[in-house]
C-alpha atoms as a PDB file:
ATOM      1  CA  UNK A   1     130.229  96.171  93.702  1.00  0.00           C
ATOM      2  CA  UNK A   2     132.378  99.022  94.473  1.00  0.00           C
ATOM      3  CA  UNK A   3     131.898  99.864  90.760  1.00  0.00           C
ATOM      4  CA  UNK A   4     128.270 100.293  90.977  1.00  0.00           C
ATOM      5  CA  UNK A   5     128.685 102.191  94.246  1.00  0.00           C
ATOM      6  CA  UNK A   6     131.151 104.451  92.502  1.00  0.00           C
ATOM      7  CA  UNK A   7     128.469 105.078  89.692  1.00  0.00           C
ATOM      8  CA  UNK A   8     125.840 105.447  91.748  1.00  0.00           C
ATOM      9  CA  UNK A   9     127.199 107.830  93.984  1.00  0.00           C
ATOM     10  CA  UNK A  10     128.221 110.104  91.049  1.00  0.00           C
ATOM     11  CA  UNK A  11     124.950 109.988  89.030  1.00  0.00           C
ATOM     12  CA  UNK A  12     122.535 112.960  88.883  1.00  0.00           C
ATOM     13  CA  UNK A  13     119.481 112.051  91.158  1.00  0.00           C
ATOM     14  CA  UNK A  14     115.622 113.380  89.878  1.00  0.00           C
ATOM     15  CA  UNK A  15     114.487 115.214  93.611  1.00  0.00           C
ATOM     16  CA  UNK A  16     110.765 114.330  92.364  1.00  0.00           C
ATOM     17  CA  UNK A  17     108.907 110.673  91.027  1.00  0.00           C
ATOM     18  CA  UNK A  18     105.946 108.662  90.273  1.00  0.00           C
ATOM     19  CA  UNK A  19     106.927 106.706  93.032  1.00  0.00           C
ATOM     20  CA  UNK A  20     104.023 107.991  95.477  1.00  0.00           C
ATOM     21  CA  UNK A  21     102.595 105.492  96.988  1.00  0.00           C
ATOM     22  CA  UNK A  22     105.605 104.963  99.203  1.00  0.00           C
ATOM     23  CA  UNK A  23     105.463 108.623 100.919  1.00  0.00           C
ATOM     24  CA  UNK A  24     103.901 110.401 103.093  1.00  0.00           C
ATOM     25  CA  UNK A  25     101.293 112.614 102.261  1.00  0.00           C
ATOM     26  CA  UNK A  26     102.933 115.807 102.660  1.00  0.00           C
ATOM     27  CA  UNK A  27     105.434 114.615 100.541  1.00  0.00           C
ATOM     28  CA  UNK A  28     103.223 114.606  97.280  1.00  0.00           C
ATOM     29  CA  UNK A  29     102.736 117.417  95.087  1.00  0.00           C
ATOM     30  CA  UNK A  30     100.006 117.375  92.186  1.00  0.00           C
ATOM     31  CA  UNK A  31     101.319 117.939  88.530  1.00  0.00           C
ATOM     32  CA  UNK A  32      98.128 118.395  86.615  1.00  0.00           C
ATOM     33  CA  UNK A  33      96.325 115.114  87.452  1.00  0.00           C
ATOM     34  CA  UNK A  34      99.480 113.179  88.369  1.00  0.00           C
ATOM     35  CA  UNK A  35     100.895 112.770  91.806  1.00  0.00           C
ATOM     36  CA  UNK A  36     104.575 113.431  91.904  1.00  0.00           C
ATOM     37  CA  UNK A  37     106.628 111.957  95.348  1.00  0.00           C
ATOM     38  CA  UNK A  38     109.734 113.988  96.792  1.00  0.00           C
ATOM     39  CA  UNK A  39     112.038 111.410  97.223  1.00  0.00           C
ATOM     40  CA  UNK A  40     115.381 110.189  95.153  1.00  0.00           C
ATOM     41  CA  UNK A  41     113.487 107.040  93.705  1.00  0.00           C
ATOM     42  CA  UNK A  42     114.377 106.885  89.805  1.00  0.00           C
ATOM     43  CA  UNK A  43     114.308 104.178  87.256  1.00  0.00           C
ATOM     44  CA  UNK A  44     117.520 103.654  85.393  1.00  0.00           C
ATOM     45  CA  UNK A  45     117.322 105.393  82.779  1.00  0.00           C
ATOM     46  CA  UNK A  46     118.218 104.507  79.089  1.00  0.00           C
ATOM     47  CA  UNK A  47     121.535 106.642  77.989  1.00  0.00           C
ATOM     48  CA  UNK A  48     123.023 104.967  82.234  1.00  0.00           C
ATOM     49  CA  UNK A  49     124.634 102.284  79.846  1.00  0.00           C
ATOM     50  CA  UNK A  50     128.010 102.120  82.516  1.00  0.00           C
ATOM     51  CA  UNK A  51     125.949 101.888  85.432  1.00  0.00           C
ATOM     52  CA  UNK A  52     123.536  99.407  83.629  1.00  0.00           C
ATOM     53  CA  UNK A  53     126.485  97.159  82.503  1.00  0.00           C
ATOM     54  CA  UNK A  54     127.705  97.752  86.247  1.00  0.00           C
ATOM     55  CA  UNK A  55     124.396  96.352  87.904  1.00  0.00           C
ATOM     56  CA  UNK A  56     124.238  93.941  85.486  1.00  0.00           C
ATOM     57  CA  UNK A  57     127.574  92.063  86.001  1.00  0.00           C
ATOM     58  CA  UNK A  58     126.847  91.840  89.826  1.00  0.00           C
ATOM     59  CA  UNK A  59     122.909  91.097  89.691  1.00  0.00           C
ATOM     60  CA  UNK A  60     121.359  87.665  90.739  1.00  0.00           C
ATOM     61  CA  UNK A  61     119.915  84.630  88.990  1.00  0.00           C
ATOM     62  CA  UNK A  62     118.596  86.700  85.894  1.00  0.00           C
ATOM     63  CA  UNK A  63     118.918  89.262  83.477  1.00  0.00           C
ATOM     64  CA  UNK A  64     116.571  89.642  80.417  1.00  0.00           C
ATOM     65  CA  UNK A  65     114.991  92.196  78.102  1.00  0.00           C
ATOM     66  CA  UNK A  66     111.876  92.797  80.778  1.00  0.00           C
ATOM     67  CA  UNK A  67     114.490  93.445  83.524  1.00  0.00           C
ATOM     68  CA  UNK A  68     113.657  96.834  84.898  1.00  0.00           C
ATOM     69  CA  UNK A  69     115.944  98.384  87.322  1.00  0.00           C
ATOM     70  CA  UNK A  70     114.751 101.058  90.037  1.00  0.00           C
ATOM     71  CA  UNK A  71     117.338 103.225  92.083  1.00  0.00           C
ATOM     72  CA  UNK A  72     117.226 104.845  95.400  1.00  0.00           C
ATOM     73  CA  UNK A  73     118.938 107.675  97.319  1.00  0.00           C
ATOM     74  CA  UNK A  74     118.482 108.068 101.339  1.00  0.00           C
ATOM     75  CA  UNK A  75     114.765 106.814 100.792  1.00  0.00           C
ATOM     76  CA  UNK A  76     112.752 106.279 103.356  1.00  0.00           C
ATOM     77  CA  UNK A  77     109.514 104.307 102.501  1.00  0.00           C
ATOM     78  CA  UNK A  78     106.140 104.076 104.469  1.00  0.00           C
ATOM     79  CA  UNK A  79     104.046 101.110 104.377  1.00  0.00           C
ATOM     80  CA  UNK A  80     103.019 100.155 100.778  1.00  0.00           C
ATOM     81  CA  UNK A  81     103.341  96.954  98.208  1.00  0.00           C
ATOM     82  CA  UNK A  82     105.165  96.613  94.917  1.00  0.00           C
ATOM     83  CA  UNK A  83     103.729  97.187  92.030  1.00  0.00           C
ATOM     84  CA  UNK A  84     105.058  94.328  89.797  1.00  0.00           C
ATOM     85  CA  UNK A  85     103.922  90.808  90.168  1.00  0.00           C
ATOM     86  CA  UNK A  86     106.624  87.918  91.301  1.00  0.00           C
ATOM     87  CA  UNK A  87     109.709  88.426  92.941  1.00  0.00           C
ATOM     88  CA  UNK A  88     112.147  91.013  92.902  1.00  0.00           C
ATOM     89  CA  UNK A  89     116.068  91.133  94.631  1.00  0.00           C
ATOM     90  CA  UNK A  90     117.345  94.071  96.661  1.00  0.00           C
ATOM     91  CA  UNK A  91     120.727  95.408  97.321  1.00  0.00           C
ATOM     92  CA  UNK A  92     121.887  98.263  99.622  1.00  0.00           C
ATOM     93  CA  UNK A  93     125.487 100.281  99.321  1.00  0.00           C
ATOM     94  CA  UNK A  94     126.355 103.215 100.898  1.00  0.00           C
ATOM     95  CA  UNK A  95     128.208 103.967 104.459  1.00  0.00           C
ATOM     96  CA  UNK A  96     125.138 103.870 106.445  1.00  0.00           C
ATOM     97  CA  UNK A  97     123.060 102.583 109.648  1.00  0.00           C
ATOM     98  CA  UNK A  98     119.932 101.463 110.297  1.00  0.00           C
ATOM     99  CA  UNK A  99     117.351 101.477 107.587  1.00  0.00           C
ATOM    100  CA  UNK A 100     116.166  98.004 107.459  1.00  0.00           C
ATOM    101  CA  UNK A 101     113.762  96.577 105.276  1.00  0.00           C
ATOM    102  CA  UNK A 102     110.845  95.304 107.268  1.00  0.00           C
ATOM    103  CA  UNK A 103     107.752  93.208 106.017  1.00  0.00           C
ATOM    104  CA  UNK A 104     104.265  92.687 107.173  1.00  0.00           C
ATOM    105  CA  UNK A 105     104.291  89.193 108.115  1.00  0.00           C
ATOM    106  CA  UNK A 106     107.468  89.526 110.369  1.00  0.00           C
ATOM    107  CA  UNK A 107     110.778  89.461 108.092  1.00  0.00           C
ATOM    108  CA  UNK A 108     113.499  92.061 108.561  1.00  0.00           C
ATOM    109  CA  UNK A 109     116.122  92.188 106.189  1.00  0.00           C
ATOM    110  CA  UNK A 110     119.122  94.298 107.033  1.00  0.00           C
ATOM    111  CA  UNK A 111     122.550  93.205 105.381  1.00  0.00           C
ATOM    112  CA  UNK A 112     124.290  95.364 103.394  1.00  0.00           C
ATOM    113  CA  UNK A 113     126.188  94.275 100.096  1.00  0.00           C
ATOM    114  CA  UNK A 114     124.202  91.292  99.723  1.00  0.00           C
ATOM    115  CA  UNK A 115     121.395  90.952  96.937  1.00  0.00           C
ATOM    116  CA  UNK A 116     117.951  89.870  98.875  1.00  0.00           C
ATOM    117  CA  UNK A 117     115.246  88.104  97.155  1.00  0.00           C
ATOM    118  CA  UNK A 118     111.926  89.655  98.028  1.00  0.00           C
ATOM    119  CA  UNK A 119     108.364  89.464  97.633  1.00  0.00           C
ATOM    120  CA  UNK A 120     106.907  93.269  97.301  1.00  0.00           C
ATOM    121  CA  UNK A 121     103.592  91.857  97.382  1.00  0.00           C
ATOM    122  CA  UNK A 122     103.914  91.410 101.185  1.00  0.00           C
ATOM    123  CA  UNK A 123     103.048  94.676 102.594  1.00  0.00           C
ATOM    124  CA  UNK A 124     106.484  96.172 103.224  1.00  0.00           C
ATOM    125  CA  UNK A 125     108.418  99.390 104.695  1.00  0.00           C
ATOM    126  CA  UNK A 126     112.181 100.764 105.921  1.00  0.00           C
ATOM    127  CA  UNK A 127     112.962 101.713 109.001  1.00  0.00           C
ATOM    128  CA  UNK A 128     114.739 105.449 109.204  1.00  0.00           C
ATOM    129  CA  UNK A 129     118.738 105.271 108.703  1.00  0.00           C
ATOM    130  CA  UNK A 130     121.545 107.834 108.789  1.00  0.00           C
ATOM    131  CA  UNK A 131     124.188 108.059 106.301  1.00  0.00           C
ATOM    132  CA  UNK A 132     124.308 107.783 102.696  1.00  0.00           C
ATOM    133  CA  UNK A 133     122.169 104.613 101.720  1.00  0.00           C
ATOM    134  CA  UNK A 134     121.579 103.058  98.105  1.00  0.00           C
ATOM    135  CA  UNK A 135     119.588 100.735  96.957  1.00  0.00           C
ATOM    136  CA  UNK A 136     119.296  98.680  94.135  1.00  0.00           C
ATOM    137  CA  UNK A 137     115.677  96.999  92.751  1.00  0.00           C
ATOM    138  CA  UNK A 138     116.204  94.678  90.044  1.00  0.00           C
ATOM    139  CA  UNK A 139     112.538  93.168  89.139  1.00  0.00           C
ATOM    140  CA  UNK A 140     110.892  91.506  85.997  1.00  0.00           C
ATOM    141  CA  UNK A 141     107.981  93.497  83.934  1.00  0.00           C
ATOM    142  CA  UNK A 142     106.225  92.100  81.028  1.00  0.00           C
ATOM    143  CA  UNK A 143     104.796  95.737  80.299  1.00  0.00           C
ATOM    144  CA  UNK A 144     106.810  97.269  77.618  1.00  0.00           C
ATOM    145  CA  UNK A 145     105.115 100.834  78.094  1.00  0.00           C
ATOM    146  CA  UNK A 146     102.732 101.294  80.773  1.00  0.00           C
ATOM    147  CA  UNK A 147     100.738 104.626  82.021  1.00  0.00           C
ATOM    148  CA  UNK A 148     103.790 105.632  84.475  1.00  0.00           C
ATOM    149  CA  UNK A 149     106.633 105.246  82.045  1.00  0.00           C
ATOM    150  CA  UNK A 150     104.511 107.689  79.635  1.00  0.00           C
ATOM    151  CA  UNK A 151     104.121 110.106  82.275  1.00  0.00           C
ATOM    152  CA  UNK A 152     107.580 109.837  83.152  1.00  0.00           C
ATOM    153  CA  UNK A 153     108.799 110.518  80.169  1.00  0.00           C
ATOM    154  CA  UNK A 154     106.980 114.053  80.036  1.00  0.00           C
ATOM    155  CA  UNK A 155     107.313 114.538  83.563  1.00  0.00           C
ATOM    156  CA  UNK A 156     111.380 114.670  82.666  1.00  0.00           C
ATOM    157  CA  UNK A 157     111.259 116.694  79.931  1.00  0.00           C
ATOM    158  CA  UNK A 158     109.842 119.611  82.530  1.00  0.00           C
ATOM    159  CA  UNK A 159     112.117 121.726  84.264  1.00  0.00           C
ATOM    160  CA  UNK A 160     109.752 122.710  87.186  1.00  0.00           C
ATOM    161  CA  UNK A 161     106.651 121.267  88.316  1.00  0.00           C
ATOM    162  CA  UNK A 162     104.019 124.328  87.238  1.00  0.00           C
ATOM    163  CA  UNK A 163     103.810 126.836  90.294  1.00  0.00           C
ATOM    164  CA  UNK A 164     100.047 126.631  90.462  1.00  0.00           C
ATOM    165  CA  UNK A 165     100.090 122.698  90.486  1.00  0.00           C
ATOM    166  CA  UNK A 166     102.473 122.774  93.537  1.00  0.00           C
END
């Protein structure tokens, strides 16, 4: 793990996502019709082949071609569900307190360097946390190209989100 920690704490981190329905609202800008989130919430992207091969050697039970992997910096996420169906597993790194993982129906999952098998379905949020804290989402998607990824892909390409869309 200490690889992956290395990696992670060394890649460049997008300050902006898709990711907003785990924000608050003042923490949403609009770019054209799409609602961007300020927070350090990226998927792994394609040309992360060290990292990838890195998360891959330490990640549970499975690893396929629908494997998609999402990456976190210091977020902190209000109450909201996953958007894939089925399980996913969750892993935290960083020197860090606090910050756990708390579900609807009463679970609270806390331990660091440990992969956790969740259900994102279950209404779901993390408490604050001070420090550096990672995370690692490793979940199943039988999408090859959805709406997001698309917008993603042009979001990226952009510099700056327009001035008159912020």
């Amino acid at each position: 793990m200490n690889i992956v920690e290395f990696l992670m704490a060394r890649r460049p981190w997008e300050k902006k996502c898709l990711r907003s329905n785990i924000v608050l609202k003042e923490d949403i800008v609009m770019w054209g019709k799409v609602k961007l989130a300020y927070v350090e919430s990226n998927a792994l992207r394609g040309h992360e082949h060290l990292l990838r091969d890195a998360i891959k050697n330490i990640s549970p039970e499975w690893w396929e071609g629908e494997t998609k992997v999402c990456l976190n910096r210091n977020v902190k996420c209000e109450k909201h569900r996953d958007g894939n169906k089925g399980h996913s597993y969750i892993l935290w790194l960083g020197d860090f307190t606090g910050g756990a993982l708390v579900f609807e129906d009463g679970t609270r999952i806390e331990e660091k360097y440990k992969w956790h098998k969740i259900d994102g379905q279950i209404p779901h949020w993390n408490e604050p946390h001070e420090g550096t804290k990672y995370s690692i989402i490793v979940y199943r998607s039988k999408a090859a190209k959805n709406k997001s990824s698309v917008i993603n892909k042009r979001y990226q390409k952009q510099e700056e989100v327009p001035e008159q869309e912020k």
